[in-house]
Protein backbone atom coordinates (compact mmCIF):
# COMPACT_ATOMS: atom_id res chain seq x y z
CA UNK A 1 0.00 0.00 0.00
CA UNK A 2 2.05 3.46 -1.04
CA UNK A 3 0.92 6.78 0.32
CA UNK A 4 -0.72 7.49 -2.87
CA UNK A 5 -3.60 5.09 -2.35
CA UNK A 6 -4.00 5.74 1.36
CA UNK A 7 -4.98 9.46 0.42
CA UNK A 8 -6.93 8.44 -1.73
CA UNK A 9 -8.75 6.07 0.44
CA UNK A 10 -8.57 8.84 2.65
CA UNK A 11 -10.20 11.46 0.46
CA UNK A 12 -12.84 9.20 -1.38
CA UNK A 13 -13.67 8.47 2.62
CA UNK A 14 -14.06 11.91 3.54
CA UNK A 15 -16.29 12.84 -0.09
CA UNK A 16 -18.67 9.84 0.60
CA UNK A 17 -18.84 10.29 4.23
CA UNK A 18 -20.09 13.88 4.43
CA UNK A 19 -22.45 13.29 1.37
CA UNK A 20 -23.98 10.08 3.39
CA UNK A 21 -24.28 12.56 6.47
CA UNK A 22 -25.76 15.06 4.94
CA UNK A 23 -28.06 13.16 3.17
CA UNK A 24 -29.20 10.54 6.02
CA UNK A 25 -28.40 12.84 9.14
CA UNK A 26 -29.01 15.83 7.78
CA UNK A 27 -25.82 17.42 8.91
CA UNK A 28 -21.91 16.64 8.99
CA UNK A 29 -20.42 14.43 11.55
CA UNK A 30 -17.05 15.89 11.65
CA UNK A 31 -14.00 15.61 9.73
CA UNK A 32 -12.34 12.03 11.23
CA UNK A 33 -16.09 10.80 11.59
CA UNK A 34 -17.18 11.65 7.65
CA UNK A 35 -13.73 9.57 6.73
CA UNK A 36 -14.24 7.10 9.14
CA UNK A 37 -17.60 6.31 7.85
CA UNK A 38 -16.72 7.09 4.65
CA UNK A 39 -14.61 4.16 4.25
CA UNK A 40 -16.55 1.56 6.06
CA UNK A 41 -18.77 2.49 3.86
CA UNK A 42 -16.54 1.98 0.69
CA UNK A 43 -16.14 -1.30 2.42
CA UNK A 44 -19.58 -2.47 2.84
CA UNK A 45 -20.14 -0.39 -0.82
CA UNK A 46 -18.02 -2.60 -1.92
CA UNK A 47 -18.81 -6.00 -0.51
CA UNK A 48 -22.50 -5.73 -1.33
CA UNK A 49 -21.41 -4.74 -5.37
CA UNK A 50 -19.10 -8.10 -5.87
CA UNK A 51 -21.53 -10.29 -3.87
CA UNK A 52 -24.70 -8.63 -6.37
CA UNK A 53 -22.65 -8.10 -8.86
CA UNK A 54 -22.79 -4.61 -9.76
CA UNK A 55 -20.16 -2.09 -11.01
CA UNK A 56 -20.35 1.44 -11.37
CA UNK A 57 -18.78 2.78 -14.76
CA UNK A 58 -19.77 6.42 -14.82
CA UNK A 59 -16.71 8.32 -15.14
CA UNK A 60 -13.11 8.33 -13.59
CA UNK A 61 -12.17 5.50 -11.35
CA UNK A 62 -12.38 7.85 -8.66
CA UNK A 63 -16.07 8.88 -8.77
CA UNK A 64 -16.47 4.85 -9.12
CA UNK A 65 -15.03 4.50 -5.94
CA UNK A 66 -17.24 7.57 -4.42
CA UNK A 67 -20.31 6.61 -5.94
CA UNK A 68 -19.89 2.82 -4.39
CA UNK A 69 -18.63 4.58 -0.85
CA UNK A 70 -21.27 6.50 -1.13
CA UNK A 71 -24.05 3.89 -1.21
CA UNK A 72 -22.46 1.43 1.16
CA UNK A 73 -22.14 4.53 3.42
CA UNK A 74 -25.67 5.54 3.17
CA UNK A 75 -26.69 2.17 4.14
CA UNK A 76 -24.28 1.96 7.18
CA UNK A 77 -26.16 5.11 8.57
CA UNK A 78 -29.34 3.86 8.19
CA UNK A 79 -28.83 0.62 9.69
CA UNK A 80 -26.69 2.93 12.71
CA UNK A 81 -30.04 4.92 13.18
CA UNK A 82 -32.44 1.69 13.01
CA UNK A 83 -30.20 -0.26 15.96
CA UNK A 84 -29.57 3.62 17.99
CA UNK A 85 -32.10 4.91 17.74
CA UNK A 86 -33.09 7.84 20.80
CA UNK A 87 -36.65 7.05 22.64
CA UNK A 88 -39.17 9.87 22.62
């Protein structure tokens, strides 16, 4: 793993992570929280595309990578307000 690919982990992290927040949450979680979910997200993004079978081909590989991110990202924040849920 070079330095080159860890930023770019790092960045495709933070991209996907605040879009998922913003668009689940309404709102940011924070710099290290957006990459952190970011790319557990690019992780489960990605498990859930080979296992279905799906690939993204809409541009660069980077907006690939975002767009997958993205989705798996999405889904970890709804499943993270399903099991936390806050009692009225």
């Amino acid at each position: 793993m070079t330095l080159e690919n860890i930023v770019v982990f790092i960045v495709v992290g933070l991209v996907a992570g605040f879009l998922a927040s913003r668009v689940v949450l309404g709102h940011g979680r924070g710099l290290l929280w957006d990459i952190i979910i970011g790319i557990l997200g690019a992780i489960i993004g990605g498990w859930l595309a080979g296992l279905l079978h799906i690939s993204v081909n809409v541009g660069p590989s980077i907006l690939n990578q975002i767009i997958i991110a993205f989705a798996g990202a999405v889904i970890l924040l709804l499943i993270w307000r399903l099991v936390f849920r806050r009692g009225k």
